[in-house]
Every structure is written in C-alpha cells, then in structure tokens.
PDB file of N, CA and C in Angstrom:
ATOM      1  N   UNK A   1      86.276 105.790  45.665  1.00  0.00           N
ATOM      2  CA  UNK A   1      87.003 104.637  46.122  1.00  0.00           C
ATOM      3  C   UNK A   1      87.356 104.851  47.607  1.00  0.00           C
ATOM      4  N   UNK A   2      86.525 103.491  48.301  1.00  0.00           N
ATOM      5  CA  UNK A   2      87.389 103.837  49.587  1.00  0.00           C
ATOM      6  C   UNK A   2      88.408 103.564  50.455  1.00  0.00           C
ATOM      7  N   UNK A   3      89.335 104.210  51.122  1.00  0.00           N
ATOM      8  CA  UNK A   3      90.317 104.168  51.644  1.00  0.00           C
ATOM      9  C   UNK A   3      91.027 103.042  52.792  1.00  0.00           C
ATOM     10  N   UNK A   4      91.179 102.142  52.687  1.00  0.00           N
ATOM     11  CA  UNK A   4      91.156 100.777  54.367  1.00  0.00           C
ATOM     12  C   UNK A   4      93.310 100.710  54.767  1.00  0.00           C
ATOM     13  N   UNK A   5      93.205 101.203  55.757  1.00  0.00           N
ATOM     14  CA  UNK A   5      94.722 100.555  56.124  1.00  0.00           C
ATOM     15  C   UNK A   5      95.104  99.067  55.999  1.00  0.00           C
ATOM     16  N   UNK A   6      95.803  99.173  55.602  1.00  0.00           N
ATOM     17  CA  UNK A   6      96.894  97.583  55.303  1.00  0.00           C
ATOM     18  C   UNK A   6      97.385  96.942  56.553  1.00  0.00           C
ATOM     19  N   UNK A   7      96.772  95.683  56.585  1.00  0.00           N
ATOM     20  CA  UNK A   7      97.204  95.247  57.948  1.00  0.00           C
ATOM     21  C   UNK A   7      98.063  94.295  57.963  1.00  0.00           C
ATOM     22  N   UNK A   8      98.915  94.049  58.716  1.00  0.00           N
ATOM     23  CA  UNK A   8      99.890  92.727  58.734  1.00  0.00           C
ATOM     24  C   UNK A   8      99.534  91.623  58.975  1.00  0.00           C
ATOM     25  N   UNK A   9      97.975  91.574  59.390  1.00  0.00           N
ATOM     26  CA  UNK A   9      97.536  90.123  59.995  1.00  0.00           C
ATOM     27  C   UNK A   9      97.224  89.792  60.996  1.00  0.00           C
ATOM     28  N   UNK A  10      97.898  90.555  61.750  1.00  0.00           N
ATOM     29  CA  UNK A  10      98.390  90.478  62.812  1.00  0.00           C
ATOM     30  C   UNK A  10      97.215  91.478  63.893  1.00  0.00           C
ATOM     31  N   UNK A  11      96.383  90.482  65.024  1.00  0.00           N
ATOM     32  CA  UNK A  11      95.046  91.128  65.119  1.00  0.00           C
ATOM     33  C   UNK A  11      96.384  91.569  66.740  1.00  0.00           C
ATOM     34  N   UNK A  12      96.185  93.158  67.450  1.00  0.00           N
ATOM     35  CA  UNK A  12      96.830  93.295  68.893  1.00  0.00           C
ATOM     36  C   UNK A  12      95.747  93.481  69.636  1.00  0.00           C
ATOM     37  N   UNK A  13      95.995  93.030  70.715  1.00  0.00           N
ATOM     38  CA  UNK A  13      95.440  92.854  71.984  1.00  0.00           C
ATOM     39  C   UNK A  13      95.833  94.000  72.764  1.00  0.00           C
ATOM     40  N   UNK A  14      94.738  94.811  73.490  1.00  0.00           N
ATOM     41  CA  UNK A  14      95.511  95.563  74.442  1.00  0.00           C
ATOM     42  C   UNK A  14      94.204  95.145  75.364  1.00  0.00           C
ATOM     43  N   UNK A  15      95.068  93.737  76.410  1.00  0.00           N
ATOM     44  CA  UNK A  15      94.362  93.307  77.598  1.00  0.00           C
ATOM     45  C   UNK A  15      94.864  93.873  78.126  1.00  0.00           C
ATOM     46  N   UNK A  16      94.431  94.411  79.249  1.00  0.00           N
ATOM     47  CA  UNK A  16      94.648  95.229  80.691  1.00  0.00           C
ATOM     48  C   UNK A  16      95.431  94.086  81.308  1.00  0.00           C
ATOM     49  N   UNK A  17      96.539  94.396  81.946  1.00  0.00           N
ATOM     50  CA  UNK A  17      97.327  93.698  83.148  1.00  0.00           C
ATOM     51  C   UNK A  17      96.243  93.505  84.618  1.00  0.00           C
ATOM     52  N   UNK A  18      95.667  92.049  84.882  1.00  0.00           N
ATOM     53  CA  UNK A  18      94.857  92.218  85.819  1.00  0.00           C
ATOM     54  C   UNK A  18      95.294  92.044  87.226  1.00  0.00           C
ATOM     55  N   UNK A  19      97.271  91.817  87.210  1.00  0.00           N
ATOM     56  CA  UNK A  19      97.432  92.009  88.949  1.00  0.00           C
ATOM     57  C   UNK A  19      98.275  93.524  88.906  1.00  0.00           C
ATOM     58  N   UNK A  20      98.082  93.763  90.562  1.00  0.00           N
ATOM     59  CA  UNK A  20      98.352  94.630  91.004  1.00  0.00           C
ATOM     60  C   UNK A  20      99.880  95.201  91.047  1.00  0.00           C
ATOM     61  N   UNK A  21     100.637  96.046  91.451  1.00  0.00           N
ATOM     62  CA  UNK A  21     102.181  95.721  91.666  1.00  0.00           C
ATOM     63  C   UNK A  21     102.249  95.428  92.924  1.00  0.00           C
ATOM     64  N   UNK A  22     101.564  95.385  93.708  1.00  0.00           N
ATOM     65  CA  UNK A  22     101.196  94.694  95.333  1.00  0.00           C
ATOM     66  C   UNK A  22     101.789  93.228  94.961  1.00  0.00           C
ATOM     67  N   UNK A  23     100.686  92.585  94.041  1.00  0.00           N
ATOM     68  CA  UNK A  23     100.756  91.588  94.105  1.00  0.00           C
ATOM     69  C   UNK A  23     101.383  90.900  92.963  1.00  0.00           C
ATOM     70  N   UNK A  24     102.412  91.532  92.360  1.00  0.00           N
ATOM     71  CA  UNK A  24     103.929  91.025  91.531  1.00  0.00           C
ATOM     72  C   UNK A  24     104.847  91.165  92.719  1.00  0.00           C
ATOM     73  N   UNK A  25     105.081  92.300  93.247  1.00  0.00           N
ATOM     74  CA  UNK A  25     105.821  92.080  94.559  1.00  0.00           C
ATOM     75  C   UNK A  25     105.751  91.249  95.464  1.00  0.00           C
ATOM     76  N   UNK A  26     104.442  90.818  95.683  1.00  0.00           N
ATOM     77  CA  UNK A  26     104.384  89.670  96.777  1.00  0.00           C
ATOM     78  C   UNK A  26     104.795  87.734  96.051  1.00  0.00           C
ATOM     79  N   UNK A  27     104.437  87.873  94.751  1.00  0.00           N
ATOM     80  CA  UNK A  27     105.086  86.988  94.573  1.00  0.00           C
ATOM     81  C   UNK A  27     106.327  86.543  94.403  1.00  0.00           C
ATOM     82  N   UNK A  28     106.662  87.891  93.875  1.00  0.00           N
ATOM     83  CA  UNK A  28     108.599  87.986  93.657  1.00  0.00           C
ATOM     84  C   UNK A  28     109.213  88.217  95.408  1.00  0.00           C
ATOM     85  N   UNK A  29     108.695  88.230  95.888  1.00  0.00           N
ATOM     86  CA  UNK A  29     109.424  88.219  97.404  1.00  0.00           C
ATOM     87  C   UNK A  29     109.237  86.889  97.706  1.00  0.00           C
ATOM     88  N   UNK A  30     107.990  86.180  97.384  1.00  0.00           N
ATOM     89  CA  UNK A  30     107.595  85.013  98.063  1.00  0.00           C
ATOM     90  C   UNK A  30     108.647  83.752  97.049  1.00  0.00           C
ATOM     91  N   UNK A  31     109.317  84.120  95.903  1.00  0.00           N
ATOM     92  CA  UNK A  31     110.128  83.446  95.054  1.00  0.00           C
ATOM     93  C   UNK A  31     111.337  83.443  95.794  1.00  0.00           C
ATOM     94  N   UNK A  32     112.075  84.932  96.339  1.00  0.00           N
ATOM     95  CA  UNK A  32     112.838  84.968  96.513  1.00  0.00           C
ATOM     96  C   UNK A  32     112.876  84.101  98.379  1.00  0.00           C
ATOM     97  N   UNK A  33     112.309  83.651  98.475  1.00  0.00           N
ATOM     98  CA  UNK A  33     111.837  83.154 100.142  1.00  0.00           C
ATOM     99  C   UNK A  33     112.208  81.920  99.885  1.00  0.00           C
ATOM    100  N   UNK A  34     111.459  81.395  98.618  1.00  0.00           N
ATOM    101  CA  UNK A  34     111.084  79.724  98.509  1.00  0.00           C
ATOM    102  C   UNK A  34     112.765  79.084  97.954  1.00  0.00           C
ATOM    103  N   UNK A  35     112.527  77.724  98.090  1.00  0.00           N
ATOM    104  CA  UNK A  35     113.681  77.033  98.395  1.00  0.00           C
ATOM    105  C   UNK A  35     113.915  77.337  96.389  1.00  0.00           C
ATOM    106  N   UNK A  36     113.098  77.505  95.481  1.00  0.00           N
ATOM    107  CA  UNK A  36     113.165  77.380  93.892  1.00  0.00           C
ATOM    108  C   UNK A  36     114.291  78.106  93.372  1.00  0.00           C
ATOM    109  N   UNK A  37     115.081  77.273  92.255  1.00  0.00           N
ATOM    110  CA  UNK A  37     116.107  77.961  92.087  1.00  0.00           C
ATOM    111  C   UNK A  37     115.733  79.012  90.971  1.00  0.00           C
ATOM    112  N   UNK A  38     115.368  78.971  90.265  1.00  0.00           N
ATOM    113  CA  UNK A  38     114.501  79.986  88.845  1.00  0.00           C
ATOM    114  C   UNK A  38     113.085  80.309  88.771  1.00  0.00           C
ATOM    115  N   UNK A  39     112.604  81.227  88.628  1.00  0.00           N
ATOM    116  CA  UNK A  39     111.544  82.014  88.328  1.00  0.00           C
ATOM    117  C   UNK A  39     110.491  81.179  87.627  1.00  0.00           C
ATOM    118  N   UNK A  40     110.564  80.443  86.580  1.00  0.00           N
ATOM    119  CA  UNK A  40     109.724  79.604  86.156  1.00  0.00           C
ATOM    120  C   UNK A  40     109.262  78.567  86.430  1.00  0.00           C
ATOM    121  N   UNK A  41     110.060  77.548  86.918  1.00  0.00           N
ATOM    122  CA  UNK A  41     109.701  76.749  87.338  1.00  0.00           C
ATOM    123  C   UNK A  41     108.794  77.086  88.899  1.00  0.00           C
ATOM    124  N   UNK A  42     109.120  77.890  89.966  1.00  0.00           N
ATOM    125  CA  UNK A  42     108.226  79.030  90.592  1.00  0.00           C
ATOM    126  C   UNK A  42     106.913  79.017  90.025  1.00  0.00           C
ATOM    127  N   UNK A  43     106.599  79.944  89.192  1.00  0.00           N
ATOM    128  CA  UNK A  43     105.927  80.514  89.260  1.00  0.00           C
ATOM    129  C   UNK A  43     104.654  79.296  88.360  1.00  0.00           C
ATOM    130  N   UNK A  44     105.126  78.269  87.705  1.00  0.00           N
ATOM    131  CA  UNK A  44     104.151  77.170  86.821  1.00  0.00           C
ATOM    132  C   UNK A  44     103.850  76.091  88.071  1.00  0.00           C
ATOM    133  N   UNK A  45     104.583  76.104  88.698  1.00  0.00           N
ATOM    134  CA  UNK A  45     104.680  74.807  89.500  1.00  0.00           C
ATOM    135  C   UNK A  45     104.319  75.169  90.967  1.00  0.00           C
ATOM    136  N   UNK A  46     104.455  76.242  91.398  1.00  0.00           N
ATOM    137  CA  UNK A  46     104.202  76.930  92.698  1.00  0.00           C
ATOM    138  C   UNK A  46     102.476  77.528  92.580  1.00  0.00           C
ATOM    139  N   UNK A  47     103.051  78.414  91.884  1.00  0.00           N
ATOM    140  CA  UNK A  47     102.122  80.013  92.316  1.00  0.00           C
ATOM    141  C   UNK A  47     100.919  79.513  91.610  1.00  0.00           C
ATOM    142  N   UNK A  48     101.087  78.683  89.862  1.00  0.00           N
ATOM    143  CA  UNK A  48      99.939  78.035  89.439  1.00  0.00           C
ATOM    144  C   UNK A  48      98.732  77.204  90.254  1.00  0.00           C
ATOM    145  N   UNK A  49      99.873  76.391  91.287  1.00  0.00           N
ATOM    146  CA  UNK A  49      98.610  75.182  92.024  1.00  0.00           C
ATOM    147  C   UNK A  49      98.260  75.842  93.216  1.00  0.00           C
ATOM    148  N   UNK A  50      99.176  76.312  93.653  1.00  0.00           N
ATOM    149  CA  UNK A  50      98.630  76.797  94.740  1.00  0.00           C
ATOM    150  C   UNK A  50      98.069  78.154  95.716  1.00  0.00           C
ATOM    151  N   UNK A  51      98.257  79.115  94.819  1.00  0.00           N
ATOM    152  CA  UNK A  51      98.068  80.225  95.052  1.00  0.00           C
ATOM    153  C   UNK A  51      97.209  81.201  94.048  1.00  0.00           C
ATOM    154  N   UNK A  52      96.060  79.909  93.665  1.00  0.00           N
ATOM    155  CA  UNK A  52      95.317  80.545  92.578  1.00  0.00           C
ATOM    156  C   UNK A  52      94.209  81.222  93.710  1.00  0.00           C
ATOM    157  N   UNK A  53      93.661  80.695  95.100  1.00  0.00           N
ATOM    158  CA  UNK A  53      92.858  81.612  95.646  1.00  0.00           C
ATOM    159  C   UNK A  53      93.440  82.830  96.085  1.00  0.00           C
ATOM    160  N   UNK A  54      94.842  83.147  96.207  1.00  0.00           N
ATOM    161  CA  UNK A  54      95.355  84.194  97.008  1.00  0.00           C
ATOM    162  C   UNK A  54      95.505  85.224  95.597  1.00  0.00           C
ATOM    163  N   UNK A  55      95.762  84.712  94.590  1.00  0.00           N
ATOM    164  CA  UNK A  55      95.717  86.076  93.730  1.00  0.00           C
ATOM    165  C   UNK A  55      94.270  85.194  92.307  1.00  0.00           C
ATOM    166  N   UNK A  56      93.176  85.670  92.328  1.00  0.00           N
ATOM    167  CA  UNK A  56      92.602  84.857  91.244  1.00  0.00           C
ATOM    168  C   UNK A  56      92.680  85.338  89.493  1.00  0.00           C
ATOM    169  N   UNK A  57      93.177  86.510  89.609  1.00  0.00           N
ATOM    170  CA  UNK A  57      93.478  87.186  88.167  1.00  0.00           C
ATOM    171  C   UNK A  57      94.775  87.072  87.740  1.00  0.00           C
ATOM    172  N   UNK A  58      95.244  85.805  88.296  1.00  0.00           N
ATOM    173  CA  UNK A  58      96.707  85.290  87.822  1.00  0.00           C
ATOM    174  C   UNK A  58      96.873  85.381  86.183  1.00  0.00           C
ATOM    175  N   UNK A  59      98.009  86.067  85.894  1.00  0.00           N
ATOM    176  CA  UNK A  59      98.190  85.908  84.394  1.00  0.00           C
ATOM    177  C   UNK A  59      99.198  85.005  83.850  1.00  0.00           C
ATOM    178  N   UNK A  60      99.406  84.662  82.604  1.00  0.00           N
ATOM    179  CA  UNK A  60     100.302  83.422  82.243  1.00  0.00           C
ATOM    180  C   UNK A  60     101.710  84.276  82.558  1.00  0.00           C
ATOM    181  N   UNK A  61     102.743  82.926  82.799  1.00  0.00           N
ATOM    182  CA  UNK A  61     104.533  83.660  83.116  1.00  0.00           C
ATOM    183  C   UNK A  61     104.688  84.258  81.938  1.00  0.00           C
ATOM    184  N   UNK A  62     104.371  84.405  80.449  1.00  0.00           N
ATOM    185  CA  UNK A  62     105.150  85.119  79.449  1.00  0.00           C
ATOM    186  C   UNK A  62     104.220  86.286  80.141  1.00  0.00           C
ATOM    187  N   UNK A  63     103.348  86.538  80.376  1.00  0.00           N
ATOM    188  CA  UNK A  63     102.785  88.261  80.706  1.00  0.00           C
ATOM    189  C   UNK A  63     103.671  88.691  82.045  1.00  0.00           C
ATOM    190  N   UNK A  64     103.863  87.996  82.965  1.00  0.00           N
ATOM    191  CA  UNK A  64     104.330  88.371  83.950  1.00  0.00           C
ATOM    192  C   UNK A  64     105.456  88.666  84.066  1.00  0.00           C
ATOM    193  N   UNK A  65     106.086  88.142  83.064  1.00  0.00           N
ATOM    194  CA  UNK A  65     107.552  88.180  82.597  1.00  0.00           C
ATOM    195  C   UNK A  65     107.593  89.836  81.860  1.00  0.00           C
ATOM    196  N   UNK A  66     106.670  90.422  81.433  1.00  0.00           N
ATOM    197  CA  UNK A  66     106.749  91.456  80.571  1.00  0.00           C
ATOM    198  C   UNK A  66     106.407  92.810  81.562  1.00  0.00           C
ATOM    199  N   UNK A  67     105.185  92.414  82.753  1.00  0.00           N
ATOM    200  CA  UNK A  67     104.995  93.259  83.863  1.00  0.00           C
ATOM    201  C   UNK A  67     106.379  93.814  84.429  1.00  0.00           C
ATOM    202  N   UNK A  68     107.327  92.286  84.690  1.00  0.00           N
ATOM    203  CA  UNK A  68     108.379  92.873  85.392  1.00  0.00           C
ATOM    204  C   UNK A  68     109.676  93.707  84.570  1.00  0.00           C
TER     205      UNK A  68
END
C-alpha cells in the first residue's frame, strides 16, 4: 500500500518576488513625495497607469504589501 500526504487543498505558490528593494524604495519614496494621502489608492491609481514602463515586473498591492 502506498503512502500519499494529505493535503488541505490548498495548491502554494512559491512565485519569486520580481521587484527589486531598489525599486520598492523608489516607489515608497515616490508615495511619500506625491500629493496621495494612502498607499493604495497610490499605488492602483498612480504607479498602475503610469509607471508600468519604469518598473515592468510590477506586482499586485496585496504582494507588495507583504514585500514591505
């Protein structure tokens, strides 16, 4: 009989973080610059439209939220 671990269902991901800490720092400085009062709205509404050529391995705010 053979032996299989019990799984919860639950499939994990271990994606690699694809920005730099260069470039979490440069956005969290560039937050703390901009007229935005909170981090999210920042970073969906800002960094999403317009700063997808300056960093292109942008990850979603719940990952970035976990980087920091």
């Amino acid at each position: 009989m053979e032996k299989h671990p019990i799984s919860s269902g639950f499939k994990q991901r271990n994606k690699p973080f694809r920005l730099s800490v260069s470039e979490v720092m440069t956005i969290v400085i560039a937050f703390h610059q901009s007229e935005y009062r909170d981090f999210k709205t920042y970073y969906i509404h800002f960094v999403y439209r317009y700063l997808t050529n300056e960093f292109p391995e942008l990850v979603s705010y719940t990952r970035m939220l976990k980087f920091m």
